[in-house]
C-alpha atoms as a PDB file:
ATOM      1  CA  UNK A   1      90.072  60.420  47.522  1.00  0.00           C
ATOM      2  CA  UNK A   2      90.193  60.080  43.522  1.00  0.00           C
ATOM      3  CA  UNK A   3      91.795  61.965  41.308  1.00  0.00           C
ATOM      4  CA  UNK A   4      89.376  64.784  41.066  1.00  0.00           C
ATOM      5  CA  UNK A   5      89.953  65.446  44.359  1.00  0.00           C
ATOM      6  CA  UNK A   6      93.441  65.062  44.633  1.00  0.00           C
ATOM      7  CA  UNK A   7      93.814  67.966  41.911  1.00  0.00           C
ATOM      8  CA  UNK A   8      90.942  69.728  43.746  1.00  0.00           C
ATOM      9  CA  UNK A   9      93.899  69.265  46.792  1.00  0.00           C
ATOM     10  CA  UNK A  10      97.111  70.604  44.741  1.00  0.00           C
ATOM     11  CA  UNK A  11      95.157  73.635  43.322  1.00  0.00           C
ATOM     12  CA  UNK A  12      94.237  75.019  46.780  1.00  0.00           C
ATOM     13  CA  UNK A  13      97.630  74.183  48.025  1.00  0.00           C
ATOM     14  CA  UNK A  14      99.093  76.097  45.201  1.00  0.00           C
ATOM     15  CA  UNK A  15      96.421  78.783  45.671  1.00  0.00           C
ATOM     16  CA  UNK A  16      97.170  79.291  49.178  1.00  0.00           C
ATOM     17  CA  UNK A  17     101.216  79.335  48.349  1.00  0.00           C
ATOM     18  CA  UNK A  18     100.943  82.035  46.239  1.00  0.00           C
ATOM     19  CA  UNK A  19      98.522  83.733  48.831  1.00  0.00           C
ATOM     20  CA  UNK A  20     101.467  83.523  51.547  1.00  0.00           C
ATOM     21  CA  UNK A  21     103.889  84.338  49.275  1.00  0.00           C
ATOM     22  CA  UNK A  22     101.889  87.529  48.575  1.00  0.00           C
ATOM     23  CA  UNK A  23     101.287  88.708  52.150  1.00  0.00           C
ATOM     24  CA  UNK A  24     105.101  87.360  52.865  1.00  0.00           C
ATOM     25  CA  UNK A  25     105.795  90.508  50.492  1.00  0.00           C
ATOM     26  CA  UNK A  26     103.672  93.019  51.207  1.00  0.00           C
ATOM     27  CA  UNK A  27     104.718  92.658  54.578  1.00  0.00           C
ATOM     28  CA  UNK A  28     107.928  92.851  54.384  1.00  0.00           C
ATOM     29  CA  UNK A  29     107.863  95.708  52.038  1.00  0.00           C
ATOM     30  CA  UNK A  30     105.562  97.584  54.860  1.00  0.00           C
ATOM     31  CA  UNK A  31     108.017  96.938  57.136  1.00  0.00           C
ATOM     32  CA  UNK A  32     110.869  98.295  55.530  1.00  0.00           C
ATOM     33  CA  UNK A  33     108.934 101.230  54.646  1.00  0.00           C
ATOM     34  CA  UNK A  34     108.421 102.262  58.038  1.00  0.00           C
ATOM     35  CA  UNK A  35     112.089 101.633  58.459  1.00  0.00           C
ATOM     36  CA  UNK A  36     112.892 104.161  55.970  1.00  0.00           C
ATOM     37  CA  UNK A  37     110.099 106.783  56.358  1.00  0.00           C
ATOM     38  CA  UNK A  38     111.433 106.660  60.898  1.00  0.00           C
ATOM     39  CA  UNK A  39     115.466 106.288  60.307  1.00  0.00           C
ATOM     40  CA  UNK A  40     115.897 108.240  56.889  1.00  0.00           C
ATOM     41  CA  UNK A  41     119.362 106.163  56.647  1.00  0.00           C
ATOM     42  CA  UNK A  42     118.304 103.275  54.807  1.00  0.00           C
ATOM     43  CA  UNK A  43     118.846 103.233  51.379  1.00  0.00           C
ATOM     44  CA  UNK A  44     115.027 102.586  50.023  1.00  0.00           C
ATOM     45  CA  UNK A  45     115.808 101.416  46.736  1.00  0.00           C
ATOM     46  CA  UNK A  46     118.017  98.537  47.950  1.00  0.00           C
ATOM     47  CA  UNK A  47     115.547  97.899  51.273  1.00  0.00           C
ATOM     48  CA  UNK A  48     112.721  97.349  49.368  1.00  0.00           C
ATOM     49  CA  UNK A  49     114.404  95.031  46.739  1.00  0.00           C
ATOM     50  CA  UNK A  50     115.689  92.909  49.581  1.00  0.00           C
ATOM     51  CA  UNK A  51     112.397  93.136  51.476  1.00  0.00           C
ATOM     52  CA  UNK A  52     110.795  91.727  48.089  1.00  0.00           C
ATOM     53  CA  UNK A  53     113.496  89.215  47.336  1.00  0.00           C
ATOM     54  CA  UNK A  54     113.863  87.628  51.176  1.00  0.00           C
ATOM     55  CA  UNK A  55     110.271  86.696  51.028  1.00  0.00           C
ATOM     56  CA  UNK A  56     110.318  85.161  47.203  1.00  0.00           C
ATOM     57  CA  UNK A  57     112.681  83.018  48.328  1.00  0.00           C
ATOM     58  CA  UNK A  58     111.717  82.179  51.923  1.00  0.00           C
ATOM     59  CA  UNK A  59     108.035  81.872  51.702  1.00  0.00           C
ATOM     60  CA  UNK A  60     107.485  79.352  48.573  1.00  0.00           C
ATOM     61  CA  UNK A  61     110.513  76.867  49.901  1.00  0.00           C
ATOM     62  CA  UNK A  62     108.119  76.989  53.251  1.00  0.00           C
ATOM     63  CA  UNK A  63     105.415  76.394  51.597  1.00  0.00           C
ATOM     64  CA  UNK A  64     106.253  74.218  49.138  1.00  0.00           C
ATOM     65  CA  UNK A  65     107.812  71.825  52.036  1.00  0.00           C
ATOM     66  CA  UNK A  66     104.427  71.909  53.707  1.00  0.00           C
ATOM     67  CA  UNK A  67     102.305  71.377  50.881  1.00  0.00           C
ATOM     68  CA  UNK A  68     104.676  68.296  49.848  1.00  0.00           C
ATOM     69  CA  UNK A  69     104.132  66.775  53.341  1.00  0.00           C
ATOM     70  CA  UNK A  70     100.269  67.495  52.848  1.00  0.00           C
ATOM     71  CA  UNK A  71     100.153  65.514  49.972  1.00  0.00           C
ATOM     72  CA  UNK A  72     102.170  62.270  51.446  1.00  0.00           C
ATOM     73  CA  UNK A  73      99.983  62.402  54.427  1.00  0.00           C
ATOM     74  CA  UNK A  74      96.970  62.650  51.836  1.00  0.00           C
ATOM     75  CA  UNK A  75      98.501  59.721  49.929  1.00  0.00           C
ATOM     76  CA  UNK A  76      98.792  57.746  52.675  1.00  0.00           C
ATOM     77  CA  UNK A  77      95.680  58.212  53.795  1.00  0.00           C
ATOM     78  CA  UNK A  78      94.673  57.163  50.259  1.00  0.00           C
ATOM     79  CA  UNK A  79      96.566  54.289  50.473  1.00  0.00           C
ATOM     80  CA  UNK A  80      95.238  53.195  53.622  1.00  0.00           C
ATOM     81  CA  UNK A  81      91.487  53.692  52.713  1.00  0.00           C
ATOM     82  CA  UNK A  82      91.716  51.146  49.499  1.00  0.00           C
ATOM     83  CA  UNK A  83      93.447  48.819  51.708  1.00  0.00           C
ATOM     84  CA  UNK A  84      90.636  48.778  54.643  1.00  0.00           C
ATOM     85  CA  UNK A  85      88.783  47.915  51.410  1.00  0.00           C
ATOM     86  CA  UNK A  86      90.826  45.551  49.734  1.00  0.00           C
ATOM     87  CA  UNK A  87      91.644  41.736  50.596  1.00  0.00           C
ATOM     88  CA  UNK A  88      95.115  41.254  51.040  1.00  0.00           C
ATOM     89  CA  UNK A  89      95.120  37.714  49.423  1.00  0.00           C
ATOM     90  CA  UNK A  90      93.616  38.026  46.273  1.00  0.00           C
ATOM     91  CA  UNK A  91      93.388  41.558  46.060  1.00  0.00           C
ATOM     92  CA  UNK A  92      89.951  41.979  45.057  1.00  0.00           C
ATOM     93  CA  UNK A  93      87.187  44.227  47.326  1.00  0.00           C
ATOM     94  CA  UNK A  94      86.328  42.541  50.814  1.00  0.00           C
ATOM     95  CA  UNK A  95      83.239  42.062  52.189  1.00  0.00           C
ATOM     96  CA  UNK A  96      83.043  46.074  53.830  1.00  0.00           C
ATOM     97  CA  UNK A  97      83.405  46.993  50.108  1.00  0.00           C
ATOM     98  CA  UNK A  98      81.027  44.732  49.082  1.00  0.00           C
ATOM     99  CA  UNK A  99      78.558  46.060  51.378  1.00  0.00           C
ATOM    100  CA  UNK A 100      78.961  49.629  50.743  1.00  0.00           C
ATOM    101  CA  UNK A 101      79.237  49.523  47.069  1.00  0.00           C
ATOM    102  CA  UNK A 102      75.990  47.044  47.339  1.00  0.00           C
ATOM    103  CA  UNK A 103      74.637  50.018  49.495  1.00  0.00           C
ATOM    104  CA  UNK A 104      75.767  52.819  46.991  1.00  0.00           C
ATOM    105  CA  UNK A 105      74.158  50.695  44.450  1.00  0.00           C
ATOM    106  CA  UNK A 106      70.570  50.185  45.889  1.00  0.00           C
ATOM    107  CA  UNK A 107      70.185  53.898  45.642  1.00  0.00           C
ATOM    108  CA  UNK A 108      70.350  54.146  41.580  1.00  0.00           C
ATOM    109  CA  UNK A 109      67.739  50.605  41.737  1.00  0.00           C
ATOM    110  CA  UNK A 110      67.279  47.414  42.049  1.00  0.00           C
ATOM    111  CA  UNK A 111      70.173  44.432  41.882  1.00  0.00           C
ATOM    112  CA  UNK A 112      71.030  41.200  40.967  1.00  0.00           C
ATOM    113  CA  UNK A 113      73.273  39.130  44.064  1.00  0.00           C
ATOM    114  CA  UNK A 114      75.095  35.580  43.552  1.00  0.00           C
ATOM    115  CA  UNK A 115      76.878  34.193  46.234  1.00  0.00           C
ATOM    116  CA  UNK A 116      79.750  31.594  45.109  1.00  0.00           C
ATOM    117  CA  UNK A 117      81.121  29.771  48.008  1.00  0.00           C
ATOM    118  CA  UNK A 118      84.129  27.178  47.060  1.00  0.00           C
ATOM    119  CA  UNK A 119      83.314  23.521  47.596  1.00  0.00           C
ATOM    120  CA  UNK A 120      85.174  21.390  49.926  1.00  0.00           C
ATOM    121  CA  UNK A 121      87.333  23.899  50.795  1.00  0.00           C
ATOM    122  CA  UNK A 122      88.181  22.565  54.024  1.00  0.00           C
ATOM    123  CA  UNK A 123      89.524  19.209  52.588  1.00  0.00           C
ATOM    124  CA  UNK A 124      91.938  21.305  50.813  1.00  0.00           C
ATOM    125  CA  UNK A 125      93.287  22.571  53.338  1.00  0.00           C
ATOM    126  CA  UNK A 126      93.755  19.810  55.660  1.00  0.00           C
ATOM    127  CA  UNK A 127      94.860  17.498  53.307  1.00  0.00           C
ATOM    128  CA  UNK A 128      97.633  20.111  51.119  1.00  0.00           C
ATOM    129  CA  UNK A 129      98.021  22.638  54.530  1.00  0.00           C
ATOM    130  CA  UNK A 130      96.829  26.331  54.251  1.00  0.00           C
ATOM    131  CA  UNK A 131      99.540  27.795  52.128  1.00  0.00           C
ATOM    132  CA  UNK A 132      98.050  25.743  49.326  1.00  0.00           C
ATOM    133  CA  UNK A 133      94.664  26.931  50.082  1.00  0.00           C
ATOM    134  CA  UNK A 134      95.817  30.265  50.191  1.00  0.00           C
ATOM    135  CA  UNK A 135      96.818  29.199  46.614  1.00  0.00           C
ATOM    136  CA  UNK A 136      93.813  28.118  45.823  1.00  0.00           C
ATOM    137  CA  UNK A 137      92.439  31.029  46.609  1.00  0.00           C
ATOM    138  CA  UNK A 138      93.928  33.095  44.779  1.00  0.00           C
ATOM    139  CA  UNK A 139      93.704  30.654  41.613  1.00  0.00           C
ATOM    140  CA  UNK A 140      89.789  31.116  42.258  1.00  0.00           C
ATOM    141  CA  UNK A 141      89.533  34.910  42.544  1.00  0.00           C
ATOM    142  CA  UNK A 142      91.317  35.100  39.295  1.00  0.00           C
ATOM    143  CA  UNK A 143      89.453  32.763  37.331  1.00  0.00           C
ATOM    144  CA  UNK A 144      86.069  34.031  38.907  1.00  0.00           C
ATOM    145  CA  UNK A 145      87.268  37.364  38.264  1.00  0.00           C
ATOM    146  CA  UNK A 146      88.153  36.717  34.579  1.00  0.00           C
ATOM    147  CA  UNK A 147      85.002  34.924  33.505  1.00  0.00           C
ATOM    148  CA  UNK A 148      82.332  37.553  35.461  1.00  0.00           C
ATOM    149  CA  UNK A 149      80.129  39.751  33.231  1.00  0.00           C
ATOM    150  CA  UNK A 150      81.451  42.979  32.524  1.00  0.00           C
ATOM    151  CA  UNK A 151      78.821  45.291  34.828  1.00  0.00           C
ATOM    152  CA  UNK A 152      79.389  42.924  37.300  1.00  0.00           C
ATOM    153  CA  UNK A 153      81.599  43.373  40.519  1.00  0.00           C
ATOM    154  CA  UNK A 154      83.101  40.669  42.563  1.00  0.00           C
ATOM    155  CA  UNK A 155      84.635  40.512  45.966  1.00  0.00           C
ATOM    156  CA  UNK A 156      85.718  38.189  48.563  1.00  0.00           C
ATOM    157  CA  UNK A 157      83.556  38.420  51.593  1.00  0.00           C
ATOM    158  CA  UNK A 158      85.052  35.852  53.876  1.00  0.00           C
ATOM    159  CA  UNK A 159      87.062  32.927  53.858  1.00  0.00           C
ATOM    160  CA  UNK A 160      86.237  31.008  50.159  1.00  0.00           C
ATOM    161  CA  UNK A 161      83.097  32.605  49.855  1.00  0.00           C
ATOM    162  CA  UNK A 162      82.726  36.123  47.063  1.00  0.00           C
ATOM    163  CA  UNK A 163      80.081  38.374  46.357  1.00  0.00           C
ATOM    164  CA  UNK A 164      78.549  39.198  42.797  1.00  0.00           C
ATOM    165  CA  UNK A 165      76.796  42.327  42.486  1.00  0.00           C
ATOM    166  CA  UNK A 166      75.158  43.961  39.365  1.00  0.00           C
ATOM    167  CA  UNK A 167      72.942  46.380  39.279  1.00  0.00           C
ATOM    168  CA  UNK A 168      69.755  45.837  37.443  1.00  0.00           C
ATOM    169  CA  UNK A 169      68.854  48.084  34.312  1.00  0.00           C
ATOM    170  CA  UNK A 170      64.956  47.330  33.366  1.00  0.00           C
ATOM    171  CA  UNK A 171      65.755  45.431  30.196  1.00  0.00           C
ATOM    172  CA  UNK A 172      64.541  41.794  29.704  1.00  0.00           C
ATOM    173  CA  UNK A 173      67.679  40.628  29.913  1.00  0.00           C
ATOM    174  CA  UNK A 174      69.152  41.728  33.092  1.00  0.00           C
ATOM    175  CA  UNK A 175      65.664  40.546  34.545  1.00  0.00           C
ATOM    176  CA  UNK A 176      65.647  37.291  32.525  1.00  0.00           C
ATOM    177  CA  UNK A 177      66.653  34.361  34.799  1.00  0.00           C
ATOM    178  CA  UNK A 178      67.669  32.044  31.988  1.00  0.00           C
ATOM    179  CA  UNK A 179      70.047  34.546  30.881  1.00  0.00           C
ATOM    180  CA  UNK A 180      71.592  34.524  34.459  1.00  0.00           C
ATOM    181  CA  UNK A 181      71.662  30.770  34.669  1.00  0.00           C
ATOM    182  CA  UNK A 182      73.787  31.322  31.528  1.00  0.00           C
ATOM    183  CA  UNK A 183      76.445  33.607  32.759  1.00  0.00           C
ATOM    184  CA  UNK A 184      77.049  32.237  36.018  1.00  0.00           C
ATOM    185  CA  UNK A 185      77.184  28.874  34.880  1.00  0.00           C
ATOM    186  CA  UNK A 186      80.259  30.551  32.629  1.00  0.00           C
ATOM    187  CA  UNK A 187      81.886  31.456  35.864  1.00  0.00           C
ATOM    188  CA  UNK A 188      81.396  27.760  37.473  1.00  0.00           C
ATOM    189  CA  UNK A 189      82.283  25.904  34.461  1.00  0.00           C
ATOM    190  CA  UNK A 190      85.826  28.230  33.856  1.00  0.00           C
ATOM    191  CA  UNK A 191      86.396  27.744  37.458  1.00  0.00           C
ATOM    192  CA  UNK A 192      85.712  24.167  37.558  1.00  0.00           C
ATOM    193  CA  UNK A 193      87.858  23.573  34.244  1.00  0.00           C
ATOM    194  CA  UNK A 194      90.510  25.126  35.020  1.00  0.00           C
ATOM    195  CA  UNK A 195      92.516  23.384  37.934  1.00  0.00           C
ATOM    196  CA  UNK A 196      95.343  24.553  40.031  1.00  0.00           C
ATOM    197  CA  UNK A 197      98.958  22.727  39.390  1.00  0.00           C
ATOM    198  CA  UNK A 198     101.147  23.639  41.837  1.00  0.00           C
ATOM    199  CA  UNK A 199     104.132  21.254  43.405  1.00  0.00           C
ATOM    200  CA  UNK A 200     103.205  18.506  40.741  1.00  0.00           C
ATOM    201  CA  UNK A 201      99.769  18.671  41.818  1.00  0.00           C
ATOM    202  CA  UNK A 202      96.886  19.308  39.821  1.00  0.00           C
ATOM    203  CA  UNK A 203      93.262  20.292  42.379  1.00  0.00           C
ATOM    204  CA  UNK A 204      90.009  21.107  40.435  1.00  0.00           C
ATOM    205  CA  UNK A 205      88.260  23.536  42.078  1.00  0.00           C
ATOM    206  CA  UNK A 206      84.576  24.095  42.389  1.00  0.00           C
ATOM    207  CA  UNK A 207      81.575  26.109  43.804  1.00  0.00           C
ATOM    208  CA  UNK A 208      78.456  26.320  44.567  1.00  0.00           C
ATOM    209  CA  UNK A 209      76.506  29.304  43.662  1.00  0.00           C
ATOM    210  CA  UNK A 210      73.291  30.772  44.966  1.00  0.00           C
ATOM    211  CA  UNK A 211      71.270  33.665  42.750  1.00  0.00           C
ATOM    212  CA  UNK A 212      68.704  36.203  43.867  1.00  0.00           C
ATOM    213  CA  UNK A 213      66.936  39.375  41.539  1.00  0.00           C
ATOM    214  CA  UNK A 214      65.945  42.062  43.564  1.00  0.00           C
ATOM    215  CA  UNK A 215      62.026  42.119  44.293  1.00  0.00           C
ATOM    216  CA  UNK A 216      60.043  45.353  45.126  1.00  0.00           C
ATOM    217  CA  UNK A 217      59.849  44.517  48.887  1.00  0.00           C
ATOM    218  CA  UNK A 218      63.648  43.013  49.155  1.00  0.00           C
ATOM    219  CA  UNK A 219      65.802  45.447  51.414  1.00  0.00           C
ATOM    220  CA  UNK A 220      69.709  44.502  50.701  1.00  0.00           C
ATOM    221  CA  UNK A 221      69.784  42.254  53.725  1.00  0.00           C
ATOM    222  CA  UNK A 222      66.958  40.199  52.553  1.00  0.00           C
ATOM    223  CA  UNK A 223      67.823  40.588  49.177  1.00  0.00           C
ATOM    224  CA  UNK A 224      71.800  39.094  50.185  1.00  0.00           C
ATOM    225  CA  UNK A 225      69.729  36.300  52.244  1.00  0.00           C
ATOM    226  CA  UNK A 226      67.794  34.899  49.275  1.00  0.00           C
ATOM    227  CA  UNK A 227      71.189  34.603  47.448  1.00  0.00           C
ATOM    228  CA  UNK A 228      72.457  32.757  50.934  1.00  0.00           C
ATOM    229  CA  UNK A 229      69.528  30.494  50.784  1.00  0.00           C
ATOM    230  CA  UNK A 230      70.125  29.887  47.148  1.00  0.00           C
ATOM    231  CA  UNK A 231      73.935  28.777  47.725  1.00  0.00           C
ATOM    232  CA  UNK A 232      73.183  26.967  50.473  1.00  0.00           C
ATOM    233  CA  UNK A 233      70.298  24.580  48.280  1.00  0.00           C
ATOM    234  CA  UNK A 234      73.032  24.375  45.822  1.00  0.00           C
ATOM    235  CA  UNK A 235      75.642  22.789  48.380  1.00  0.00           C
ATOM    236  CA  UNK A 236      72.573  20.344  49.102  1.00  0.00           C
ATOM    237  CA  UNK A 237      71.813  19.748  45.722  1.00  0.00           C
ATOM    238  CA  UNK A 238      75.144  17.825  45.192  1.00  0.00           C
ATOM    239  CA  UNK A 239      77.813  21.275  44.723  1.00  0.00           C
ATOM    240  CA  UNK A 240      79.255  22.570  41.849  1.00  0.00           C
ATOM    241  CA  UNK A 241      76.008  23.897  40.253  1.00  0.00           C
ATOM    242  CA  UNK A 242      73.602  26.745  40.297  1.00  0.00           C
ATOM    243  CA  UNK A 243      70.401  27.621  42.494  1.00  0.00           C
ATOM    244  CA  UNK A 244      67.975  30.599  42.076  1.00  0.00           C
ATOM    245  CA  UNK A 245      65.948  31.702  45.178  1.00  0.00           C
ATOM    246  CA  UNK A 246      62.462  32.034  44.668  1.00  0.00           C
END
């Protein structure tokens, strides 16, 4: 839930408070009516003060604890949603929030997919253990994250390998190829210049990377397989470079 609906939330909470309150009163004040008009001993004046007071006072501390515990379950539920989404290593979107966003995407038109899968991953982490690759990791979402184009959204999808997404506006440049070439190869080089020093060690980090533009009979699995292809051709190619499917 954003924060639309989260006010959307507190302003029917509130609504409905002051709608309980209201009923609380009138009520009350009924009741003590009919008290007066069968007994005759009460003294009205007083009665109906106290029947309006009781339920000022009883009804919006009622309320107000049950619309506080409304919103920490809401919260929580919040706060459980963006982490089903969310990898809890380098913090950026996992692969289910990939998909969907991919998904939510494909709706508005057509997209552009890289695949960047870490080279030699395993060596790191059997020759420096997996807390350093953990590390190293992290060091690569960053610098991935850092160096991606601006409409672009990244996200780990499984073990070293992340997701590029962008959706695809028409012009000549977000369909130009060379242009692509060009800002990935931003990514690869800032990730491959940038090594991570860490217990008087210094490991440079690479990846392979594998491009795909949306064509009109792709579907988003096809479309994501091209990019696979590409990545994979790139590992064969000799790592550490670029490949765009065909």
């Amino acid at each position: 839930m954003d924060g639309q609906d989260e006010r959307r939330t507190k302003f029917r909470l509130f609504c409905t408070g002051v709608l309980v309150t209201l009923l609380s009163v009138a009520a009350s004040v009924l009741s003590t009516h009919l008290s007066f008009q069968l007994s005759g001993s009460v003294d009205y004046a007083s009665s109906i003060a106290t029947a309006v007071a009781i339920p000022l006072i009883v009804a919006p501390a009622s309320y107000g604890w049950v619309a506080m515990l409304t919103m920490r379950l809401e919260r929580q539920t919040r706060l459980l949603e963006r982490l089903s989404k969310t990898d809890s290593l380098t913090s950026l979107p996992n692969r289910r929030a990939f998909i969907n966003i991919s998904e939510s995407w494909l709706q508005r038109g057509p997209l552009a997919v890289a695949m960047i899968d870490l080279d030699h991953f395993k060596h790191i982490n059997d020759r420096l253990g997996h807390a350093f690759g953990d590390q190293a990791l992290v060091h690569a979402a960053k610098l991935l994250r850092d160096s991606a184009p601006e409409d672009a959204w990244l996200a780990r999808i499984g073990g070293e390998e992340f997701g590029l997404i962008c959706q695809l506006d028409g012009s000549q440049t977000s369909l130009s190829e060379d242009m692509w070439m060009l800002k990935l190869d931003i990514m690869r080089h800032h990730l491959n210049s940038m090594p991570l020093i860490t217990q008087g060690q210094a490991v440079q980090i690479s990846a392979s990377i594998g491009f795909a533009l949306m064509l009109p009979e792709d579907t988003l699995d096809t479309l994501l397989s091209r990019a696979d292809r590409a990545m994979y051709e790139a590992k064969k190619a000799g790592r550490n470079c670029i490949r765009i499917a065909a």
